[in-house]
Protein backbone atom coordinates (compact mmCIF):
# COMPACT_ATOMS: atom_id res chain seq x y z
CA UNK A 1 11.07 2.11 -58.58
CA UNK A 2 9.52 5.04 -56.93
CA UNK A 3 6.34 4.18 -54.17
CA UNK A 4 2.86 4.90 -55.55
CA UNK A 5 2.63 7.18 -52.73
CA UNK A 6 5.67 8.91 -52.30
CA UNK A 7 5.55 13.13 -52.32
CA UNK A 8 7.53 15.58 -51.62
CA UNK A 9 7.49 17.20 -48.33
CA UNK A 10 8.97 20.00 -46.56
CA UNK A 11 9.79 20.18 -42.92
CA UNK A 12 10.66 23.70 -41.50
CA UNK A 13 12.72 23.24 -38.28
CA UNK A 14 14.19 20.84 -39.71
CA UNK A 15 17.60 21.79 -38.12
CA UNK A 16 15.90 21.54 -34.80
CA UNK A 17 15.35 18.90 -32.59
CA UNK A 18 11.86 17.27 -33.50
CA UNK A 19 12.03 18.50 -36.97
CA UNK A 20 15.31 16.27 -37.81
CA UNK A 21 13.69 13.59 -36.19
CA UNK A 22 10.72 13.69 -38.88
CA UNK A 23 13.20 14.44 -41.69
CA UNK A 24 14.42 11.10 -40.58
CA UNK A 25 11.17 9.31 -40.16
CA UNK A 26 9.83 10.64 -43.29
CA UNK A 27 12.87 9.62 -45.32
CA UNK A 28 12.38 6.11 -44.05
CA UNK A 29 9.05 6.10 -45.26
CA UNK A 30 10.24 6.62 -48.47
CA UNK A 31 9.64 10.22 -49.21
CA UNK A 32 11.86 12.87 -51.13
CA UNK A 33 11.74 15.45 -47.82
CA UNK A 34 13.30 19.36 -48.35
CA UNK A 35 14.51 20.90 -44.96
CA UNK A 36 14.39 24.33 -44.12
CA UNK A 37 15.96 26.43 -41.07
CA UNK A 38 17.81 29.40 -40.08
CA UNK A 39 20.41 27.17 -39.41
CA UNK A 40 22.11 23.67 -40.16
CA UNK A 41 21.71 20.85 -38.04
CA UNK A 42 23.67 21.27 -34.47
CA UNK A 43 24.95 16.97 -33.76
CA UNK A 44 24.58 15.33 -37.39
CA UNK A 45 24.09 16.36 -41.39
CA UNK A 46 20.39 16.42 -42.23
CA UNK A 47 18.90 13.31 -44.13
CA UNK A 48 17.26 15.32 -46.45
CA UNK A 49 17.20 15.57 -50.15
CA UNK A 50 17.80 19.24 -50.13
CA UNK A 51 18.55 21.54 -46.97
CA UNK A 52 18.27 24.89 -47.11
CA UNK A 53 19.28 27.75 -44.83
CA UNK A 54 16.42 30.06 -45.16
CA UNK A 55 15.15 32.72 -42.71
CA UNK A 56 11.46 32.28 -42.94
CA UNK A 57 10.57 35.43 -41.10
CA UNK A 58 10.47 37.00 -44.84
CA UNK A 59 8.31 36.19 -47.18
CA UNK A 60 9.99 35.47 -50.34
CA UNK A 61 12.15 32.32 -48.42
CA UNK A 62 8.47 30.89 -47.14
CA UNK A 63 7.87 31.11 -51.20
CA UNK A 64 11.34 29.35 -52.40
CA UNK A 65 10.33 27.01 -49.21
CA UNK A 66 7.43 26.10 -50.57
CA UNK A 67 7.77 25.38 -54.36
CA UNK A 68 6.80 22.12 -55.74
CA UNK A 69 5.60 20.79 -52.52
CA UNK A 70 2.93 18.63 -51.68
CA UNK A 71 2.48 19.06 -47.54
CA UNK A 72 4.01 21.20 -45.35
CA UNK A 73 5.08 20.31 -41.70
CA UNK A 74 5.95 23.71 -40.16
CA UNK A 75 7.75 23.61 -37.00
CA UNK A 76 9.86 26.39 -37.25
CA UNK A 77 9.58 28.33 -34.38
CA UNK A 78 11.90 30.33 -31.98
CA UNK A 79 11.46 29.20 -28.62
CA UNK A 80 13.04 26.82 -25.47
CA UNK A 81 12.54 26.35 -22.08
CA UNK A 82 10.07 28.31 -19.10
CA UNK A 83 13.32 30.68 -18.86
CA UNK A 84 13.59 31.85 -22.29
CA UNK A 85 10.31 31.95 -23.56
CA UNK A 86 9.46 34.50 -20.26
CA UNK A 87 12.24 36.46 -21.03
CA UNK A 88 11.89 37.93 -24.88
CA UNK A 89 8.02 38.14 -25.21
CA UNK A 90 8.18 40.63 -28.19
CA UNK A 91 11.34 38.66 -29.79
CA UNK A 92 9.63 35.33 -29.74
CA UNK A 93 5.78 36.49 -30.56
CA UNK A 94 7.19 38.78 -33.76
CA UNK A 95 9.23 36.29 -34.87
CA UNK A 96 6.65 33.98 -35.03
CA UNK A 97 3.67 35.35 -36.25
CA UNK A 98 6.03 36.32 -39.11
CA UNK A 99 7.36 32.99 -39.35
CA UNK A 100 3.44 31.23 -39.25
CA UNK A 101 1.64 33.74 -41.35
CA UNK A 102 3.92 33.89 -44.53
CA UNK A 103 4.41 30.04 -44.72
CA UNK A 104 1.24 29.42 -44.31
CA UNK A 105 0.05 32.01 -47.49
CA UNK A 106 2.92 30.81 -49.68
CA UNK A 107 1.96 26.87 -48.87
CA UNK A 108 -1.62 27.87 -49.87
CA UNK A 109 -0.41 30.17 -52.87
CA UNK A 110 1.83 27.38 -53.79
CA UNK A 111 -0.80 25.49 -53.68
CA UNK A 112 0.57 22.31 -50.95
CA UNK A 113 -2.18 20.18 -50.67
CA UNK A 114 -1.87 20.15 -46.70
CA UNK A 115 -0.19 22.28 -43.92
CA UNK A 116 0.50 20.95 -40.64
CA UNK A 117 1.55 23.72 -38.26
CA UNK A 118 2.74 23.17 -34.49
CA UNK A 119 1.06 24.37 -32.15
CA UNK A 120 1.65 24.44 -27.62
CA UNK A 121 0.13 23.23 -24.27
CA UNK A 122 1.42 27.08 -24.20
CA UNK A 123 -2.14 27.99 -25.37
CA UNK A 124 -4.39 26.74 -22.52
CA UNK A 125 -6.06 28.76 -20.31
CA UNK A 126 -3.53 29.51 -17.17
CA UNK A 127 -6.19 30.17 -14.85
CA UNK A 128 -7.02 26.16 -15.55
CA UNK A 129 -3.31 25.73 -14.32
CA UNK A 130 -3.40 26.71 -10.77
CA UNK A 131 -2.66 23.52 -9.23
CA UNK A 132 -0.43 20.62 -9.44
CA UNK A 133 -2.85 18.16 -9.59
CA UNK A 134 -5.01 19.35 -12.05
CA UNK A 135 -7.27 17.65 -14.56
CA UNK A 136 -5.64 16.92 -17.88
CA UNK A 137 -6.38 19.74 -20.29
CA UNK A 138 -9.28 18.77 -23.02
CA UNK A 139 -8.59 21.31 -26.26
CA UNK A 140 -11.70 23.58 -25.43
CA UNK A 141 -9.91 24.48 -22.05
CA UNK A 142 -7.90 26.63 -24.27
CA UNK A 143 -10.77 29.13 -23.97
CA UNK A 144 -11.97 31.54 -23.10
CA UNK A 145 -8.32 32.21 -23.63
CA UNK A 146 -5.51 32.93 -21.18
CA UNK A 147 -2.22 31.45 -22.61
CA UNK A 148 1.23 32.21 -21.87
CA UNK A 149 2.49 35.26 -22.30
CA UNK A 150 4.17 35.92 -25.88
CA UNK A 151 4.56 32.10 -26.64
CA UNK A 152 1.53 30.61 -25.65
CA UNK A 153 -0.67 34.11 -27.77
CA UNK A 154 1.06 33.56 -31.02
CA UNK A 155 0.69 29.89 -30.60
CA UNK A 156 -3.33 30.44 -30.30
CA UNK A 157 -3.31 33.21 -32.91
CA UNK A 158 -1.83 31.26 -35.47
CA UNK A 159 -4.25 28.10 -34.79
CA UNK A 160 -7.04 30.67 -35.60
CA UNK A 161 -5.06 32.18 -38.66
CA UNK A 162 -5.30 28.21 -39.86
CA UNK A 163 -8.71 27.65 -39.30
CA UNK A 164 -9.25 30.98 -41.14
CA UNK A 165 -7.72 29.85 -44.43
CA UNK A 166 -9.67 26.55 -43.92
CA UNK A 167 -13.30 28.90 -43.77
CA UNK A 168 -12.63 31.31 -46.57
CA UNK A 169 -9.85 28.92 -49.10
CA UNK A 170 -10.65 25.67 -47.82
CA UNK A 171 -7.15 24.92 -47.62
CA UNK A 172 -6.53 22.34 -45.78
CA UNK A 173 -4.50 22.86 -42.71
CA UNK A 174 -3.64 20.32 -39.40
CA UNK A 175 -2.83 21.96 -35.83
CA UNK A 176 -0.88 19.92 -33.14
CA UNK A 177 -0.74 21.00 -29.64
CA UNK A 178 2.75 19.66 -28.26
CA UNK A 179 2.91 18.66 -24.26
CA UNK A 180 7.13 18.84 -24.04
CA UNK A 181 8.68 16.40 -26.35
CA UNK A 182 12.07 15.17 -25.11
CA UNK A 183 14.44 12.68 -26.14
CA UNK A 184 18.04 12.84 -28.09
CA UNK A 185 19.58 15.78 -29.99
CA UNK A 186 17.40 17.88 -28.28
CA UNK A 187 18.72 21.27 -26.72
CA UNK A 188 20.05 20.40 -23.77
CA UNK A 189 21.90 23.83 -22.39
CA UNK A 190 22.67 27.56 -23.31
CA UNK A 191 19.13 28.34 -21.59
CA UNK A 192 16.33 27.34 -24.52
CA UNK A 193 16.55 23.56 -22.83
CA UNK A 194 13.62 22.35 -21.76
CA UNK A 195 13.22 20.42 -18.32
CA UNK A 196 14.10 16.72 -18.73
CA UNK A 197 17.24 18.04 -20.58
CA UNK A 198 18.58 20.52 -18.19
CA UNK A 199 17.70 18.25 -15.26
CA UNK A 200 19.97 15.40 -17.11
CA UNK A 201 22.61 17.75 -17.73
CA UNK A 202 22.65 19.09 -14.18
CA UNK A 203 22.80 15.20 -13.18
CA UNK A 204 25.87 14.91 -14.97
CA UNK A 205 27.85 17.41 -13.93
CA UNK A 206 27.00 16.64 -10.36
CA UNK A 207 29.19 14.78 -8.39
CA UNK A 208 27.67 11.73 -6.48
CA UNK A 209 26.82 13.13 -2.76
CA UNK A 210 26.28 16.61 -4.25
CA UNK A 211 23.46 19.01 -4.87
CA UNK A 212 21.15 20.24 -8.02
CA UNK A 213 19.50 23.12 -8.33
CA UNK A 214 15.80 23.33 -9.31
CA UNK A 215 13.65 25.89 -10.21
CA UNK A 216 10.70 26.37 -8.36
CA UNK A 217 9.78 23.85 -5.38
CA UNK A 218 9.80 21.34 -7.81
CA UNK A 219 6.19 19.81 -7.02
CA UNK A 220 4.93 21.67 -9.85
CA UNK A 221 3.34 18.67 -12.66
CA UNK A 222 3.91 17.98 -16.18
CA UNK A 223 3.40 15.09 -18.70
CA UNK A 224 6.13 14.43 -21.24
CA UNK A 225 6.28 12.56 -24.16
CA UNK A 226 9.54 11.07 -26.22
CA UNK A 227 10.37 12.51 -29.75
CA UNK A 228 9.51 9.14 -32.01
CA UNK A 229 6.21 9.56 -30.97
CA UNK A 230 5.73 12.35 -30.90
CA UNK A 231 6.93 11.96 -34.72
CA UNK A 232 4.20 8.98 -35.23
CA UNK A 233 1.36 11.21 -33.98
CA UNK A 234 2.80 14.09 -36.38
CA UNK A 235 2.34 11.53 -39.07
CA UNK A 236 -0.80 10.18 -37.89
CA UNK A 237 -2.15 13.40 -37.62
CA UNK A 238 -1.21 14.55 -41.09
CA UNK A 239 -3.13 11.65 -42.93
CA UNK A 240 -5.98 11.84 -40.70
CA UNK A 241 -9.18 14.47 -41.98
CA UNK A 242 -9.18 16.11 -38.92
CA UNK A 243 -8.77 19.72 -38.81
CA UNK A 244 -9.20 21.04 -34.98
CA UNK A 245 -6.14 21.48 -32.45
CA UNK A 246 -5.49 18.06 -31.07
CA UNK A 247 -3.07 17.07 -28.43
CA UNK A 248 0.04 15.35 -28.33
CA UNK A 249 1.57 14.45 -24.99
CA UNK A 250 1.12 11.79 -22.69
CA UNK A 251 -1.18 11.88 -19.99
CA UNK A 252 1.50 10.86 -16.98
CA UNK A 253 1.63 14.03 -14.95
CA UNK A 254 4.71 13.99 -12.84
CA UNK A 255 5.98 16.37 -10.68
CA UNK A 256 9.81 18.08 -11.54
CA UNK A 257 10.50 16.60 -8.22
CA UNK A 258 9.97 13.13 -9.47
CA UNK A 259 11.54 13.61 -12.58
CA UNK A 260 14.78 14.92 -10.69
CA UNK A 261 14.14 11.60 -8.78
CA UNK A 262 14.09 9.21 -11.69
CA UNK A 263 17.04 11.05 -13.81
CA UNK A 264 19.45 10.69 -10.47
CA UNK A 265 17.95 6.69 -10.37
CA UNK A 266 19.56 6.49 -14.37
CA UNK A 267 22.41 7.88 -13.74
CA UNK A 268 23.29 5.94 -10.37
CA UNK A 269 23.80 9.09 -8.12
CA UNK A 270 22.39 10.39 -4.86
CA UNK A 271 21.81 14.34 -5.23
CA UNK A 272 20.51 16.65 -2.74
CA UNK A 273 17.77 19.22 -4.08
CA UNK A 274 18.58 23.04 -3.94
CA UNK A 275 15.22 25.09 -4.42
CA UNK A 276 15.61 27.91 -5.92
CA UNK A 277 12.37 30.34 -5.69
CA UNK A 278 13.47 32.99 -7.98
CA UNK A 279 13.50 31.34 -11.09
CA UNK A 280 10.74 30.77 -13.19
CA UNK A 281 8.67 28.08 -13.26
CA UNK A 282 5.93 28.31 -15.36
CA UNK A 283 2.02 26.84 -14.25
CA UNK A 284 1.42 25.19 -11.42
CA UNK A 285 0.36 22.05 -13.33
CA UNK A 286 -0.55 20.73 -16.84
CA UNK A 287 -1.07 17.23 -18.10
CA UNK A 288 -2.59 16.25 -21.62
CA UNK A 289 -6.36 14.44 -21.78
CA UNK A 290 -6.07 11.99 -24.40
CA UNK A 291 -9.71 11.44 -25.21
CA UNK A 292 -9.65 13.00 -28.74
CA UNK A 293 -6.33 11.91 -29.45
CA UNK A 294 -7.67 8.67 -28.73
CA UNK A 295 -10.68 8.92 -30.53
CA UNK A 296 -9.06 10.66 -33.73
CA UNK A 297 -6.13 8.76 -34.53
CA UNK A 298 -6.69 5.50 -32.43
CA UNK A 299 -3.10 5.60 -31.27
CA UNK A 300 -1.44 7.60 -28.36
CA UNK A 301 2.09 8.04 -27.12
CA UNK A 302 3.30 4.71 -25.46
CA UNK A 303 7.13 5.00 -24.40
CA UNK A 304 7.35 4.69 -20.84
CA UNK A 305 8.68 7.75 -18.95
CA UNK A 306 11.84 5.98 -17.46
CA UNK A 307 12.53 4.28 -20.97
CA UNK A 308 12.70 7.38 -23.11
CA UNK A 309 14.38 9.46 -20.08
CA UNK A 310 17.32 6.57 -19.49
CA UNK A 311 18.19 7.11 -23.67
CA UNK A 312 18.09 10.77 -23.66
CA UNK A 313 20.05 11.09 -20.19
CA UNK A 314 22.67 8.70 -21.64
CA UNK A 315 22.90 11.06 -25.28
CA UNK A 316 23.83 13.76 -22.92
CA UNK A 317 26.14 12.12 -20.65
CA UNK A 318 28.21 11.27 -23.90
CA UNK A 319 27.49 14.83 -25.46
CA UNK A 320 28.76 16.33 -22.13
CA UNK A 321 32.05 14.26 -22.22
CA UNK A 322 33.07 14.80 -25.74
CA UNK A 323 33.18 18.60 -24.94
CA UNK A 324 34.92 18.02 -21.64
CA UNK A 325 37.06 15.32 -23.85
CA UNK A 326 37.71 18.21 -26.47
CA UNK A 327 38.43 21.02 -24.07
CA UNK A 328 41.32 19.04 -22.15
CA UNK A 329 42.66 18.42 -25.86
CA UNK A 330 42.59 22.55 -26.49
CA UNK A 331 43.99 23.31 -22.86
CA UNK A 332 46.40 20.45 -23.05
């Protein structure tokens, strides 16, 4: 017998780390769930009811996307780590505004009854962002605006192309700032990673005694927060009537120095640090105020730092020796 309140839901990313996490979560919860992406899931086959490989930078696949759909979770996006997403500025801002603007017409021409689009800590101001230990970032420090270059504009264009279709269709749309989810089958190398993954897979290839390199001079801060909840708040957020960009991170700011630190305490090995100024590193600090989150969804992430870290350091310590495991098979 089918639940009372079961619909049908699409999640767009859904080959992509967080995305097949909610595909997951949502087909738990009992719901038929359609997954879009440009491509098909990278470590395991998609729970959901239908998968499609669609490339929603065009605007007849955000239509087939969107047919017969009652909410929309769009998390497409093409993006990674501080490396990448400073290195293709026009890449990653065309292909998202493309990406944001035509799923979010067809979902309202399709009528979906709500749109949920994913949004960045990318979009706050950087001159707020100057220092390590900053304040944690309430959603109006977003303006007057400053973001990230390329990333962090789209990001705060598209929030405003939501709140748009809100004032003039009332459509009813859901925006999610993200403070660097982590956890497993996330990215974890070929330079879109993002920091708790490439630090774990820079662990693991170390040798005990040895040395990792780090970009920056590692005391610059950040908060993270693991993907199931990061998930929950998604979900939270969705059924809630709230309509403003609301964060979703945790508000422990720790420096990449400390992180390095605790991934090297998990995996049982003593590594000297190798700075390395030349590489990117992003702001100087950022770290997520909770009050709203707080206040809107009475809930906020609650996995511990060294909890969620130890599972998603051990995914990638397997992940790393089943390709090490496979190559001596093809040499061999």
């Amino acid at each position: 017998m089918e639940m009372a309140d079961k619909k049908r839901i699409l999640v767009t990313g859904a080959g992509g780390f967080i995305g097949h996490h909610l595909v997951k979560r949502l087909k738990r919860d009992g719901h038929w769930v359609r997954g879009v992406d440009i491509k098909n899931t990278e470590y395991e086959k998609s729970p959901a009811d239908d998968f499609q490989v669609l490339d929603l930078r065009f605007t007849e696949n955000c239509d087939t996307a969107t047919r017969d759909i009652d909410e929309v979770y769009n998390l497409a996006a093409d993006m990674g780590g501080i490396g990448y997403i400073t290195a293709f500025l026009a890449e990653i801002s065309k292909n998202n505004i493309l990406i944001n603007a035509h799923m979010l017409d067809a979902s309202y021409k399709n009528k979906v009854k709500k749109f949920l689009f994913s949004s960045s800590a990318c979009v706050y101001a950087q001159y707020k962002q100057k220092v390590a230990d900053l304040a944690p970032l309430k959603e109006e420090d977003a303006y007057p605006a400053d973001p990230e270059p390329g990333y962090g504009w789209e990001k705060l264009f598209a929030e405003e192309l939501c709140r748009y279709y809100y004032h003039d269709y009332k459509f009813e749309t859901r925006i999610v700032r993200f403070h660097n989810v982590y956890g497993p089958l996330g990215t974890y190398d070929g330079g879109k990673e993002k920091s708790p993954a490439a630090i774990s897979r820079k662990v693991s290839n170390a040798k005990n005694g040895g040395e990792i390199e780090i970009w920056g001079d590692g005391d610059q801060t950040r908060s993270y927060m693991y993907v199931d909840d990061c998930v929950e708040g998604l979900i939270r957020l969705m059924v809630s009537d709230f309509r403003e960009p609301l964060n979703l991170g945790t508000d422990e700011m720790v420096s990449i120095n400390h992180l390095v630190d605790m991934i090297c305490d998990i995996a049982g090995k003593d590594l000297k640090k190798r700075h390395d100024l030349t590489k990117p590193q992003g702001v100087r600090g950022r770290n997520s105020d909770n009050t709203l989150l707080r206040k809107t969804l009475g809930w906020e992430p609650a996995t511990p730092l060294d909890h969620g870290l130890a599972i998603t350091y051990r995914w990638i310590e397997g992940e790393l020796k089943k390709k090490e495991a496979a190559q001596a098979v093809t040499v061999g």
